[in-house]
Protein backbone atom coordinates (compact mmCIF):
# COMPACT_ATOMS: atom_id res chain seq x y z
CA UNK A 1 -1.50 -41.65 -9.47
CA UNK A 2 -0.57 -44.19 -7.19
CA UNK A 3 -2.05 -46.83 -5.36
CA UNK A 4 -3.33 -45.97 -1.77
CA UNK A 5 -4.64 -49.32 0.43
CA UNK A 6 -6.30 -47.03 2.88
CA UNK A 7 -10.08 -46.60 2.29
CA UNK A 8 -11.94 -43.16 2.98
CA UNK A 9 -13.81 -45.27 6.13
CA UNK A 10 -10.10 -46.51 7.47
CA UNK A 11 -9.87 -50.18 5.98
CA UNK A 12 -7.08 -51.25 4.33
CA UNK A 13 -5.99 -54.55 2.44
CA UNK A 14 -5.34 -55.78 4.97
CA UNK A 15 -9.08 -56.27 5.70
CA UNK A 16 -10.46 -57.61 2.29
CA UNK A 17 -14.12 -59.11 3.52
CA UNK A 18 -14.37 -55.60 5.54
CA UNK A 19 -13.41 -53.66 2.09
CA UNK A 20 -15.60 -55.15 -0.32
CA UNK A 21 -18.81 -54.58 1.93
CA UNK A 22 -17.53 -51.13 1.56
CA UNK A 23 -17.26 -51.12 -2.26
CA UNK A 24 -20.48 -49.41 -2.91
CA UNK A 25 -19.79 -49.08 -6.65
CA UNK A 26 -19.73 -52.93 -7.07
CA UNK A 27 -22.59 -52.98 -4.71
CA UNK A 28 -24.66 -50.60 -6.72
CA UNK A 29 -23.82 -52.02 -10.03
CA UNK A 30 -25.38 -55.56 -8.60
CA UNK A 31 -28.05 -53.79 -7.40
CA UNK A 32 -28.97 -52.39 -10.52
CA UNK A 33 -28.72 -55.66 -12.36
CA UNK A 34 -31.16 -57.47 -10.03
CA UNK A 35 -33.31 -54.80 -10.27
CA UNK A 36 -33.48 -54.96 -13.99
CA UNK A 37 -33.74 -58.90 -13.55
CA UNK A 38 -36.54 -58.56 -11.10
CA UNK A 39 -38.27 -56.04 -13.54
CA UNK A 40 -38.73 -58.90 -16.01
CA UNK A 41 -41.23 -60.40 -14.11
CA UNK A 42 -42.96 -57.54 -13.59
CA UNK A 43 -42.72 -57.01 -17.78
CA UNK A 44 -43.74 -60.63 -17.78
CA UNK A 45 -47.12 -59.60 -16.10
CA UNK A 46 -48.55 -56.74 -17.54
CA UNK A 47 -47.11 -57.41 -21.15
CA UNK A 48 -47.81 -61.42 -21.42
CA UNK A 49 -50.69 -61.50 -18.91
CA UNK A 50 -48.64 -64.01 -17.06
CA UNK A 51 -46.46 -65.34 -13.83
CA UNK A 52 -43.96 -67.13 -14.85
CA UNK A 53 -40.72 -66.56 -12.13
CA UNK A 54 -38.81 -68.82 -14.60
CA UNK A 55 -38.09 -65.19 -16.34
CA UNK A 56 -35.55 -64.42 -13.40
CA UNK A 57 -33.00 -67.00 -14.70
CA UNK A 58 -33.05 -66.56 -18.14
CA UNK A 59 -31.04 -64.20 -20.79
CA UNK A 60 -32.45 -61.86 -22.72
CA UNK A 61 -35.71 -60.20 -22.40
CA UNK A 62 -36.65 -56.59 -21.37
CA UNK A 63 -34.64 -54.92 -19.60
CA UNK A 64 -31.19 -56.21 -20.13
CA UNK A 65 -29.67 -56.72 -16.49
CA UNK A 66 -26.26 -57.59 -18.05
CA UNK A 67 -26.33 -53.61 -19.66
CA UNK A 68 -28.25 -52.24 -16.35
CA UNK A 69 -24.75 -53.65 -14.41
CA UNK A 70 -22.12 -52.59 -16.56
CA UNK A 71 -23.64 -48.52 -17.48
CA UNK A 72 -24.63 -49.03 -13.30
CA UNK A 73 -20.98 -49.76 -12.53
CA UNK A 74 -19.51 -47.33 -14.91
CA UNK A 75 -21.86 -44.52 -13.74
CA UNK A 76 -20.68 -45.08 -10.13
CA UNK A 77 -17.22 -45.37 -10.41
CA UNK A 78 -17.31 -42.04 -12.55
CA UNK A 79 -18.89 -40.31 -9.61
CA UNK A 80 -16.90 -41.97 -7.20
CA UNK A 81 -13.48 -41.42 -8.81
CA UNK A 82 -14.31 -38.43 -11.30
CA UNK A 83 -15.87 -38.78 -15.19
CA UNK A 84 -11.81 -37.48 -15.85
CA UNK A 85 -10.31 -40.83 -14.52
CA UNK A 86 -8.69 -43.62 -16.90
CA UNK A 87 -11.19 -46.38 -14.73
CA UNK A 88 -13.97 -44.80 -15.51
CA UNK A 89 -13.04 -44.78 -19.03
CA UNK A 90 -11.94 -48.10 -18.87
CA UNK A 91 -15.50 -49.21 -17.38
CA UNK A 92 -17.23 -46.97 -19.98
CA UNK A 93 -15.36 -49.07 -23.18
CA UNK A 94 -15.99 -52.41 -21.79
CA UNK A 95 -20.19 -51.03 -21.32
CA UNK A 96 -20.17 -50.65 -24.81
CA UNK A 97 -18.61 -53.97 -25.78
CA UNK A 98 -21.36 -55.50 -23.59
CA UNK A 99 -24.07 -53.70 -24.52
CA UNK A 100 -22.57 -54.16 -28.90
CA UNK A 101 -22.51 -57.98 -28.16
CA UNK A 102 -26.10 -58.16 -26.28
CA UNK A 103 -27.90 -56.67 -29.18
CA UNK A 104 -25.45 -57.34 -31.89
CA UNK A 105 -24.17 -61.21 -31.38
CA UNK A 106 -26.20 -62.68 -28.83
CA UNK A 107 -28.99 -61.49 -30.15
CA UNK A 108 -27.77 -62.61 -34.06
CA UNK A 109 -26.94 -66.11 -32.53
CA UNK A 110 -30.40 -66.36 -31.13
CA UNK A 111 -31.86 -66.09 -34.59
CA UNK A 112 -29.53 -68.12 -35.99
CA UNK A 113 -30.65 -70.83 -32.92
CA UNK A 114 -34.59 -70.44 -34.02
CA UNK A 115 -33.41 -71.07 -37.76
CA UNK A 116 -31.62 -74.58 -36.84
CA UNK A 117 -34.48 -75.37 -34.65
CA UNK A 118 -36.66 -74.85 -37.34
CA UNK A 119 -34.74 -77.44 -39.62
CA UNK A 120 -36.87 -81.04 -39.56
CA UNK A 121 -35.69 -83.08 -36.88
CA UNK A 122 -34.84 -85.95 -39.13
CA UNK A 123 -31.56 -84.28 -40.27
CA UNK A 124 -29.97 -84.61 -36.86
CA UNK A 125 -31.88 -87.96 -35.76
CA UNK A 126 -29.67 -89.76 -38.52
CA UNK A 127 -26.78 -88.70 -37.15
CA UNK A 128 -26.70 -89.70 -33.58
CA UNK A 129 -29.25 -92.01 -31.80
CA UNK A 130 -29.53 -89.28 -29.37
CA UNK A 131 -33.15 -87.27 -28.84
CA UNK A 132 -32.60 -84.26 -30.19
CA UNK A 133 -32.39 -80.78 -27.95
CA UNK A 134 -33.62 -77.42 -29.66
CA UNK A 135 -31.55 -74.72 -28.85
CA UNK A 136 -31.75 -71.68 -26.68
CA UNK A 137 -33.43 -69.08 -28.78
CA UNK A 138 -33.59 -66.20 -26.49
CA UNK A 139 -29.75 -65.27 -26.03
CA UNK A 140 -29.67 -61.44 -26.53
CA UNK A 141 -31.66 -58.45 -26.70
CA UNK A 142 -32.91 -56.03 -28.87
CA UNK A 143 -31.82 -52.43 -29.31
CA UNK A 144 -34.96 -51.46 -27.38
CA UNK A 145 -33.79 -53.89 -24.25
CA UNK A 146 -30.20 -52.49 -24.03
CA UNK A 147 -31.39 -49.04 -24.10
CA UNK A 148 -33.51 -49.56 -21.30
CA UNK A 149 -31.36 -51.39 -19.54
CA UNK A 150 -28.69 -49.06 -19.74
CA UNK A 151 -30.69 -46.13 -18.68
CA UNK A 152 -31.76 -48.41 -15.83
CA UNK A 153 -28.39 -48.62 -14.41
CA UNK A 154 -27.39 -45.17 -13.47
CA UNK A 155 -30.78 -44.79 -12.64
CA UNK A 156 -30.57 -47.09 -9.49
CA UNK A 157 -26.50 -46.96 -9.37
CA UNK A 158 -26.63 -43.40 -8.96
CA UNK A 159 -29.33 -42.32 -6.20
CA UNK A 160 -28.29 -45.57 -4.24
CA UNK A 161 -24.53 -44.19 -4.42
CA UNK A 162 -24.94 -41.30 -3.26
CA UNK A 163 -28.21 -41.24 -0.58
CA UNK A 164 -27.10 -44.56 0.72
CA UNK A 165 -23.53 -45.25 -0.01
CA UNK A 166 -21.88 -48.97 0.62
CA UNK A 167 -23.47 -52.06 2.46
CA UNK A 168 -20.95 -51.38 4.97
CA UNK A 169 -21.62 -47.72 5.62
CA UNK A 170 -25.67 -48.25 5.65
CA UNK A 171 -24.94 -51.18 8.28
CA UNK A 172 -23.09 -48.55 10.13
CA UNK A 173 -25.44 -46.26 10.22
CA UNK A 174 -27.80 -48.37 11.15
CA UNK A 175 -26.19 -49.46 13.75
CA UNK A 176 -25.68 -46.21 15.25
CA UNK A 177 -29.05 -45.39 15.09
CA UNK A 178 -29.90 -48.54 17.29
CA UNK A 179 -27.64 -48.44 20.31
């Protein structure tokens, strides 16, 4: 296969800003992570009984947004460019690298955090005059998290895709419609 700079809409390389407003699998993927980072608060709510927006900045939690992007992305560049294609295959191995390390290593690392936190404070005060910092427990996910994260991809990658295509075509269409 080889490399063709002309878009299905006409733009070319030539126009990069033009081209990635037009890259509605990138667009899609994003989409599906803020969703899934926005759905945290809503999880915050109705499971903890509280508002706290401070959940849209941090890692971990339910839904994984960082597994919602990549199975998001993945999903739409299969459509886009055929489950058959090496890219999509490509995109497919480094989803499940992500989704091994959120609930795998992140997630071990966070436990390992709690453990050192856990450890009196005297052993570290003796060592540097410093006040000492506990460490960020909530790095990863469990199993539960990247599963529904990585259903939640596709599931807004997908219909978004294909009912509403790129930023650039929508803001075409749009535009037609008004004048």
């Amino acid at each position: 296969m080889t490399f063709d700079p002309t878009w299905p809409s006409g733009l070319n390389a030539r126009q990069p800003l033009l081209a990635l407003l037009d890259n509605a699998v990138l667009w899609w993927g994003l989409a599906a992570c803020g969703f899934a980072q926005l759905s945290k608060l809503g999880v915050e709510l109705v499971v903890h009984r509280r508002w706290r927006p401070a959940v849209l900045a941090e890692t971990g939690g339910m839904p994984s947004s960082h597994s919602a992007l990549m199975t998001g992305t993945a999903a739409a560049l299969g459509w886009e460019r055929g489950f058959d294609d090496p890219l999509f295959a490509l995109a497919a191995s480094l989803s499940f690298i992500i989704l091994y390390d959120a609930s795998g290593v992140r997630f071990t690392a966070g436990k390992i955090a709690a453990r050192v936190n856990a450890l009196p404070g005297e052993l570290w005060s003796a060592q540097s005059g410093e006040a000492v910092v506990p460490l960020k427990e909530n790095l990863g996910h469990t199993r539960m998290e990247v599963l529904v994260g990585s259903l939640l991809g596709p599931a807004v990658a997908l219909p978004g895709l294909v009912w509403l295509g790129s930023p650039l075509a929508l803001l075409l269409r749009l535009n037609a419609l008004g004048g």
